[in-house]
N, C-alpha and C. Protein backbone atom coordinates (compact mmCIF):
# COMPACT_ATOMS: atom_id res chain seq x y z
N UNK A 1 16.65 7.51 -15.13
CA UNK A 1 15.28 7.17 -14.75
C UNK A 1 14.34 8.33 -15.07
N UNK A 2 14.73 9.49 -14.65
CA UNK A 2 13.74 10.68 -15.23
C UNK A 2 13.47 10.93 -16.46
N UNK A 3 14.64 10.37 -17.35
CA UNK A 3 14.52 10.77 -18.67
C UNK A 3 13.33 9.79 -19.53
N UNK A 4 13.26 8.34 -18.83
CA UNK A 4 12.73 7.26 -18.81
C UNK A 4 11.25 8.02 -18.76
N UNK A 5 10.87 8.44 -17.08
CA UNK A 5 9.61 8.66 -17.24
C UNK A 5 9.18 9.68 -17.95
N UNK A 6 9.77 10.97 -17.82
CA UNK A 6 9.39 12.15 -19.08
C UNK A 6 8.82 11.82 -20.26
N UNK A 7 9.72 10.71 -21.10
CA UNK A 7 9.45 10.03 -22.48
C UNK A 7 7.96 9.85 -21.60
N UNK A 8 7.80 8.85 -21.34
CA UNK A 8 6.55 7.74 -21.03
C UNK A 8 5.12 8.66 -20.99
N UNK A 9 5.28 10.22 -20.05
CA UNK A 9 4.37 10.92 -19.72
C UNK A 9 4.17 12.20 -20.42
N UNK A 10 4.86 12.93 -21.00
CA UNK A 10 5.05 13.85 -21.30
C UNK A 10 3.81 14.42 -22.61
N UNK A 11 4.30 13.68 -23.43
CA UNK A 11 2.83 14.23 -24.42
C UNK A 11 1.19 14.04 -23.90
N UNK A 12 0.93 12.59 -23.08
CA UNK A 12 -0.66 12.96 -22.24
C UNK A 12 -0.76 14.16 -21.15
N UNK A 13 0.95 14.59 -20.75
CA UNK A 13 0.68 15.88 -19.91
C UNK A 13 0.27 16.75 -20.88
N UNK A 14 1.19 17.12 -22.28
CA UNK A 14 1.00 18.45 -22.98
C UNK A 14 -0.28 18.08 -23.45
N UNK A 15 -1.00 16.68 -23.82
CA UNK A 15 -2.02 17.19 -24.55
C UNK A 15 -3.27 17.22 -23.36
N UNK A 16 -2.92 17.40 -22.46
CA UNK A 16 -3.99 17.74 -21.50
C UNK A 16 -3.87 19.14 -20.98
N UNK A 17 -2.75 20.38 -21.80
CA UNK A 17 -2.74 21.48 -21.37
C UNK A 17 -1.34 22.27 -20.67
N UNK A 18 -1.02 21.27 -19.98
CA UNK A 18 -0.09 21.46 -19.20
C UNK A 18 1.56 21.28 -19.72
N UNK A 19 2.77 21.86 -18.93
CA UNK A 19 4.04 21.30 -19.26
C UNK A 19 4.50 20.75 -18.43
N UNK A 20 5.40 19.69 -18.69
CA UNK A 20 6.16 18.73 -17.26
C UNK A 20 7.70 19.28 -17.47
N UNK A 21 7.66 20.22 -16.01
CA UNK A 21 8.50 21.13 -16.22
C UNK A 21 9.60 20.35 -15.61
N UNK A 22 9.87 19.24 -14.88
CA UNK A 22 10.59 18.83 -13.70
C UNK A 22 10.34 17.63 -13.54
N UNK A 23 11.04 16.42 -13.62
CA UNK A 23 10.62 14.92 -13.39
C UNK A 23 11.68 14.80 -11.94
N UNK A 24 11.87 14.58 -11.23
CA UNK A 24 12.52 13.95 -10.09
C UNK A 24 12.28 12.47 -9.55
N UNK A 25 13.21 11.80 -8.98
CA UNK A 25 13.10 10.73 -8.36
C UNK A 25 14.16 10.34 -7.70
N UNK A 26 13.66 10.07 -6.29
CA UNK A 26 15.24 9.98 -5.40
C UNK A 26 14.00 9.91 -4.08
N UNK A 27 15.04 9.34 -2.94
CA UNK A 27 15.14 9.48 -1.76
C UNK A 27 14.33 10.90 -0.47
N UNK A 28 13.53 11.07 -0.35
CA UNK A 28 13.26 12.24 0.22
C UNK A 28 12.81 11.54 1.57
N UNK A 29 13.52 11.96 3.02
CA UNK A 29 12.51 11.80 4.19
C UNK A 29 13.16 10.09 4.29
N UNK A 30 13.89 9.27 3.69
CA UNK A 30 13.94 7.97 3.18
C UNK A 30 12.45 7.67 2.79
N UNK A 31 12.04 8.08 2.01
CA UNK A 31 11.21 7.28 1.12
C UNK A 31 11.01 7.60 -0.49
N UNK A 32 11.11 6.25 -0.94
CA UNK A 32 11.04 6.79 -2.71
C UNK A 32 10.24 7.66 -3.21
N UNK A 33 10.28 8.83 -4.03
CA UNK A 33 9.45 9.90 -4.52
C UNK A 33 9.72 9.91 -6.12
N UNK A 34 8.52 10.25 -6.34
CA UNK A 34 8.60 10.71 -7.89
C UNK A 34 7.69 11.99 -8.09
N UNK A 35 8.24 12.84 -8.04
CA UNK A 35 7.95 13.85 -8.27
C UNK A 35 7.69 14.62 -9.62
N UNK A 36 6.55 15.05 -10.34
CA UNK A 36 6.22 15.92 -11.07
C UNK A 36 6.02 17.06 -11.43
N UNK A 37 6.74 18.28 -11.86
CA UNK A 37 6.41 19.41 -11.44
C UNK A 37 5.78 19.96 -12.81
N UNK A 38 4.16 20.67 -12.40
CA UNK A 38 3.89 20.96 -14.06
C UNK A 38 3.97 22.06 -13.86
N UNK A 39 3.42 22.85 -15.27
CA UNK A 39 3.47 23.95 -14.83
C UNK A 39 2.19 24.60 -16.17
N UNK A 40 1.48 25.86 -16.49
CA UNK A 40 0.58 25.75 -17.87
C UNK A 40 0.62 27.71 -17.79
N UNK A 41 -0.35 27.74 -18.15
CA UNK A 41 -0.38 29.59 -18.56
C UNK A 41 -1.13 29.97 -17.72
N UNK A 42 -1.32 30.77 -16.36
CA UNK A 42 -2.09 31.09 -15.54
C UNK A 42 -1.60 30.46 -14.40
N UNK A 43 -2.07 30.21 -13.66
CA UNK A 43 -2.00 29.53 -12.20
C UNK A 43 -2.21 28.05 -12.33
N UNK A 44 -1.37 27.03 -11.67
CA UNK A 44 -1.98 25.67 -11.00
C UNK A 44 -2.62 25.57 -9.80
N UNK A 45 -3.60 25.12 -9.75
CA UNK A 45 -4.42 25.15 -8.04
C UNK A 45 -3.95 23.29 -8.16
N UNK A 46 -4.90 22.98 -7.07
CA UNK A 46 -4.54 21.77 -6.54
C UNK A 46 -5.28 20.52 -7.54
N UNK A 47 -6.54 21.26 -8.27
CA UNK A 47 -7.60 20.75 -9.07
C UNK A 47 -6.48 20.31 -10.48
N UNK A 48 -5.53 21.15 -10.48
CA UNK A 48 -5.06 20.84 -11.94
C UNK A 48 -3.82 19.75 -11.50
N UNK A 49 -3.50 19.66 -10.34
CA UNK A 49 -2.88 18.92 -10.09
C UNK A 49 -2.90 17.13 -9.58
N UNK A 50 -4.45 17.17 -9.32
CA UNK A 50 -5.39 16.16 -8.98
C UNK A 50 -5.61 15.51 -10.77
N UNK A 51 -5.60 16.42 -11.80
CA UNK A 51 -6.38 16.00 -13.22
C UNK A 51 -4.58 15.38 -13.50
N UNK A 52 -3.58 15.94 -13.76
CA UNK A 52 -2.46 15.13 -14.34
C UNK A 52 -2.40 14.06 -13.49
N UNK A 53 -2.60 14.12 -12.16
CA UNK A 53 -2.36 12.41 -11.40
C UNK A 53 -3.24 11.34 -12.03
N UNK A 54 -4.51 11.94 -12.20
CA UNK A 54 -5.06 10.96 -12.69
C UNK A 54 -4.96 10.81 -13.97
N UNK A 55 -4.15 11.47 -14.93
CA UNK A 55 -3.86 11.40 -15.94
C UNK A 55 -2.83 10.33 -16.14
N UNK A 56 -1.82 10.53 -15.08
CA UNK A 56 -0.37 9.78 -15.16
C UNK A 56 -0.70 8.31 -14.62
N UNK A 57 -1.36 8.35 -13.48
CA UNK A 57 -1.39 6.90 -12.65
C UNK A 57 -1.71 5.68 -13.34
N UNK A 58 -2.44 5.76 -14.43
CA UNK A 58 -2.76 4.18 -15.22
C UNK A 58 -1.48 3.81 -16.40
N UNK A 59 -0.95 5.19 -16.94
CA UNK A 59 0.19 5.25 -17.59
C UNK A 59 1.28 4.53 -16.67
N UNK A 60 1.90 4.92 -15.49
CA UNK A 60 2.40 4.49 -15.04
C UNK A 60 2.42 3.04 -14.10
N UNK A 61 1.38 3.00 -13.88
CA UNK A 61 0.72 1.30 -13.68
C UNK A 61 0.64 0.21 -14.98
N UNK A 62 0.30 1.04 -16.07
CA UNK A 62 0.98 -0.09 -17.00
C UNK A 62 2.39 -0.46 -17.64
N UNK A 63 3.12 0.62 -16.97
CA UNK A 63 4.36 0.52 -17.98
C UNK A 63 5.50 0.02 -16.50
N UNK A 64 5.11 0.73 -15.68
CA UNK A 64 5.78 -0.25 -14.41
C UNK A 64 7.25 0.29 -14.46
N UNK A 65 7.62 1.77 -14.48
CA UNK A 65 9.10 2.03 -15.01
C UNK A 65 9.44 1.89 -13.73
N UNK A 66 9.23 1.76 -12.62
CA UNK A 66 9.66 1.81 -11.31
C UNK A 66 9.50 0.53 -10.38
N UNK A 67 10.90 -0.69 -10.61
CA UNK A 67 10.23 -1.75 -9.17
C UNK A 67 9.89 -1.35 -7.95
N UNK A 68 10.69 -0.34 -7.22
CA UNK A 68 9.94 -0.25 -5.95
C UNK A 68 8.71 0.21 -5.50
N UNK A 69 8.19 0.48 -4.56
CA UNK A 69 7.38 1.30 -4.06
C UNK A 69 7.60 2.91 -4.06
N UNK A 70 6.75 3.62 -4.17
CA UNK A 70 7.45 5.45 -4.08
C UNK A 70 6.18 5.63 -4.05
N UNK A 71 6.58 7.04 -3.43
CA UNK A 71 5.46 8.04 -3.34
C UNK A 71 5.07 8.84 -5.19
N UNK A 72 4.49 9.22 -5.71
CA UNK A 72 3.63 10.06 -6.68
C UNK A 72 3.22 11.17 -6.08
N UNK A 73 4.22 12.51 -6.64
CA UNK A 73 3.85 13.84 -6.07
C UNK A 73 3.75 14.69 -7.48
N UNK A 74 2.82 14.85 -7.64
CA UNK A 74 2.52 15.92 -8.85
C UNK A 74 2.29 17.48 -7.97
N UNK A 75 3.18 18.15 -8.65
CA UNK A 75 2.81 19.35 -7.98
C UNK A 75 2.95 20.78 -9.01
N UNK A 76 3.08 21.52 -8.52
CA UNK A 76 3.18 23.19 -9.88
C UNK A 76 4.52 23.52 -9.10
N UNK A 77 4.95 24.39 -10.26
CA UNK A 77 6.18 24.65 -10.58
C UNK A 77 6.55 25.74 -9.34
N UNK A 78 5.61 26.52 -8.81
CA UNK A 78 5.72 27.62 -7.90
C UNK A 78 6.14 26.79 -6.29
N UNK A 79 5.04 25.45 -6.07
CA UNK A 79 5.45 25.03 -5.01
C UNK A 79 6.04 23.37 -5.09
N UNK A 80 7.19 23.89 -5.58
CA UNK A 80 7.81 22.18 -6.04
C UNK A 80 8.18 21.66 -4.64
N UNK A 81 8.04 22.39 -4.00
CA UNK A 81 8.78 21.41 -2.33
C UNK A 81 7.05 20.77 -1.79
N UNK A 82 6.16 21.48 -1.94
CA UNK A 82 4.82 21.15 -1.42
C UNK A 82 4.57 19.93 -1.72
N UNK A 83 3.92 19.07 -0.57
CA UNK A 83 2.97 17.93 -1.73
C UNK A 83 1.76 18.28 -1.89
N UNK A 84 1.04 17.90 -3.06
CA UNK A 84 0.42 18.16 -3.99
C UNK A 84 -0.06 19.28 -4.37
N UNK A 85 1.06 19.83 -4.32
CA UNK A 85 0.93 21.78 -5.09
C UNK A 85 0.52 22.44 -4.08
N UNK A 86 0.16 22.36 -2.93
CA UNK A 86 -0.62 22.70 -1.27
C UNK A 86 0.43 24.04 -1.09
């Protein structure tokens, strides 16, 4: 499944700057997660992490790689346990 979404997202991440250092998806807390971890040259604040969500979310609303419900956690590579890079 990660390898699935990586393909799907990966070049609108790089050509927006960034690398998708980390795809995850599994169970956290029991609830589905998909987790993103980017990462770019300098620091991620929360702003760069807000621009790939909205980068990813229509990508992933049209292609539908996921039947269930899950959470969408884009975060930076420094605070991969955080949600949303926080």
């Amino acid at each position: 499944m990660e390898e699935k979404i990586r393909d799907l997202l990966e070049k609108s991440i790089t050509d927006a700057g960034y690398v998708l250092d980390e795809v995850f998806y599994g169970k956290e807390d029991n609830v589905n997660t998909l987790r993103l971890v980017i990462d770019k040259k300098g620091y991620i604040n929360v702003g760069d992490c807000v621009k790939v969500n909205e980068i990813v979310n229509p990508i992933l609303d049209e292609a539908d790689p996921i039947s269930e419900s899950y959470v969408l956690d884009v975060c930076s590579k420094e605070k991969g346990s955080d949600e949303d890079g926080q």
